[in-house]
C-alpha atoms as a PDB file:
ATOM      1  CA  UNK A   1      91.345  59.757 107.123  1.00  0.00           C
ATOM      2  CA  UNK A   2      90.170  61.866 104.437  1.00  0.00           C
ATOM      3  CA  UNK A   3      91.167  61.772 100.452  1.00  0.00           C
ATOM      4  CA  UNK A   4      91.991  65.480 100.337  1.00  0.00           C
ATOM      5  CA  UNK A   5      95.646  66.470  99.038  1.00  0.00           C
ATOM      6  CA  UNK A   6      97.514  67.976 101.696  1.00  0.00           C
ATOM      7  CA  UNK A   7      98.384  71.904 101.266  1.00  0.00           C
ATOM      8  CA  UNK A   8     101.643  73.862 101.884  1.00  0.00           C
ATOM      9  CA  UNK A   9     100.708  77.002 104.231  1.00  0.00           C
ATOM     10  CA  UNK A  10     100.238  79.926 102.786  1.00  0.00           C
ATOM     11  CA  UNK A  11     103.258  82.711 102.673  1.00  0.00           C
ATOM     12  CA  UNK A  12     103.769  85.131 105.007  1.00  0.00           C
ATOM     13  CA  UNK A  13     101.911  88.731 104.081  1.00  0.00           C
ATOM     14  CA  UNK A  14     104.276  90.883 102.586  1.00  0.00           C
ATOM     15  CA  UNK A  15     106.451  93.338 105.347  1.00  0.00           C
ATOM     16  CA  UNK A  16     107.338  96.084 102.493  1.00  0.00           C
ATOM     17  CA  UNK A  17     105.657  99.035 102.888  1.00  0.00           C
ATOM     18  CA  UNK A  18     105.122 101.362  99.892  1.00  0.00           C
ATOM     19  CA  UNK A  19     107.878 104.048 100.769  1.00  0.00           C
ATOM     20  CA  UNK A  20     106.790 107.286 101.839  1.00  0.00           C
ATOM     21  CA  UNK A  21     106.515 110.075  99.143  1.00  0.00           C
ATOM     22  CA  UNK A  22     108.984 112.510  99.786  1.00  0.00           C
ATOM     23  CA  UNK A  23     108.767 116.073 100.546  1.00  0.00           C
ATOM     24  CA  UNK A  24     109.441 119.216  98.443  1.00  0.00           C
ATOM     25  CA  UNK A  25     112.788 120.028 100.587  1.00  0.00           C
ATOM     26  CA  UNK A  26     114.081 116.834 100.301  1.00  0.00           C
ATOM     27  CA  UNK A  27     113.096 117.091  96.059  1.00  0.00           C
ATOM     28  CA  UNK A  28     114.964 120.641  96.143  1.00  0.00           C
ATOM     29  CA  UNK A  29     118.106 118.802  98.261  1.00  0.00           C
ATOM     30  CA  UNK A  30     118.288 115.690  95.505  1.00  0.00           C
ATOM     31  CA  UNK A  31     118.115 118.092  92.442  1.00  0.00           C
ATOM     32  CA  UNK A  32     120.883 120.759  94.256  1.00  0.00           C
ATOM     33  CA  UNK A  33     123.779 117.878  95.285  1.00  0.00           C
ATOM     34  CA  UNK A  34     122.637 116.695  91.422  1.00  0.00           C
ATOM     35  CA  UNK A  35     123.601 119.527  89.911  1.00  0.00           C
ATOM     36  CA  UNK A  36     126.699 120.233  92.056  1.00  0.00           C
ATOM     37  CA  UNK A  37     127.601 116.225  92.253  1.00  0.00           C
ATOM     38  CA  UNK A  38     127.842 115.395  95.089  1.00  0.00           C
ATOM     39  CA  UNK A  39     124.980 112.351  95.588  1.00  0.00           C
ATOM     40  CA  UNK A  40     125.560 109.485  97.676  1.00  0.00           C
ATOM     41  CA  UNK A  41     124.535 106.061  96.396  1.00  0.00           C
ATOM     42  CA  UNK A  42     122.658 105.090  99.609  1.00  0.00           C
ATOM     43  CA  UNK A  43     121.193 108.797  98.614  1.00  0.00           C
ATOM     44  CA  UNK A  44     120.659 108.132  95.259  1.00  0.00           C
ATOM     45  CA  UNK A  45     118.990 104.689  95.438  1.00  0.00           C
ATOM     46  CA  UNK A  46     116.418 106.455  98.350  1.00  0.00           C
ATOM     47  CA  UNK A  47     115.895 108.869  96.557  1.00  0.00           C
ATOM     48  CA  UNK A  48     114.211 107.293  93.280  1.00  0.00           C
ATOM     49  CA  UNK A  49     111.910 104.676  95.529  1.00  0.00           C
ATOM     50  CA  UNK A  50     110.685 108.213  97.242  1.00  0.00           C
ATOM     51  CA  UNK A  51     110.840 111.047  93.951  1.00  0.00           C
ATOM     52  CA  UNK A  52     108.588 110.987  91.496  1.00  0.00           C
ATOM     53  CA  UNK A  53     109.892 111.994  88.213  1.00  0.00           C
ATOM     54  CA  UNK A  54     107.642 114.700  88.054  1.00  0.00           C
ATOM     55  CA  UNK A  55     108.420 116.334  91.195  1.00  0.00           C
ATOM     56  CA  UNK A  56     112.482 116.210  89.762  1.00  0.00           C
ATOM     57  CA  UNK A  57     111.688 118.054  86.439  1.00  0.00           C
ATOM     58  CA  UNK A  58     109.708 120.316  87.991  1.00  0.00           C
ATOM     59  CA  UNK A  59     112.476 120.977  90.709  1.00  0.00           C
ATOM     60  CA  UNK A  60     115.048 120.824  87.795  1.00  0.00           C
ATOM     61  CA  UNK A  61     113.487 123.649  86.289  1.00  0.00           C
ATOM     62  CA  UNK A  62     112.858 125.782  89.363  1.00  0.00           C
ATOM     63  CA  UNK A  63     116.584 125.353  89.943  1.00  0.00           C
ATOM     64  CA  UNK A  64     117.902 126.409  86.371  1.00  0.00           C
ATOM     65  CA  UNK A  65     115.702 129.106  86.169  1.00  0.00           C
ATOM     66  CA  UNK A  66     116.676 130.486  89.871  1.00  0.00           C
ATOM     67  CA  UNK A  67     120.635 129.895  88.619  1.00  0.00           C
ATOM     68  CA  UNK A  68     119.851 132.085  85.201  1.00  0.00           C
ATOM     69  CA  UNK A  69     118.333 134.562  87.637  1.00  0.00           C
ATOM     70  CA  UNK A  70     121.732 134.296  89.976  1.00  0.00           C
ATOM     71  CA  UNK A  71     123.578 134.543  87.092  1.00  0.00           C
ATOM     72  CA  UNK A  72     122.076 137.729  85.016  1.00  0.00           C
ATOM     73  CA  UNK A  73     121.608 139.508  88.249  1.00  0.00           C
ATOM     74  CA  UNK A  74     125.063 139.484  89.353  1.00  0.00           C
ATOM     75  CA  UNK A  75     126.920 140.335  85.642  1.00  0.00           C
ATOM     76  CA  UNK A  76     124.680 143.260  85.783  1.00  0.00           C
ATOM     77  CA  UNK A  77     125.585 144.308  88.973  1.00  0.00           C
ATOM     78  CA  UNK A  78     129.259 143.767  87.525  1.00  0.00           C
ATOM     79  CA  UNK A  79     128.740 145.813  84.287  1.00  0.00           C
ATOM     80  CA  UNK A  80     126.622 148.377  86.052  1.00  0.00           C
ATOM     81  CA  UNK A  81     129.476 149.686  88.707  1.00  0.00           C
ATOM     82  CA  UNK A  82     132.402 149.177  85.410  1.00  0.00           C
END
């Protein structure tokens, strides 16, 4: 017999895969149920493995600026017809 130390195995290799990044409609869908509410925690917790914070400000932004839009739009149609 030899004097060598015996040696656990080595682990298994890792099953997680890096989660895939997740597309600009699914971005706009997390920032619109954010600003109305209405997230789900399963949602939620997908949602920041898959969104970059980047991609949310910028989405943020888009969305505020369309809702200004919305908003200054429609009270001059309503003070244009008074």
């Amino acid at each position: 017999m030899t004097d060598l130390p015996e040696r656990d195995p080595p682990p298994p290799p890792s099953r997680t895969e890096p989660a895939a990044a997740a597309g600009f409609l699914r971005v706009l869908a997390a920032v619109f149920a954010s600003f109305l509410g209405i997230r789900r925690k399963a949602a939620g917790e997908r949602d920041m493995v898959t969104i970059k914070p980047v991609h949310v400000i910028i989405a943020g932004l888009l969305g505020a600026a369309i809702f200004v839009a919305v908003l200054v739009a429609l009270v001059t149609m309503i003070t244009r017809k008074a």
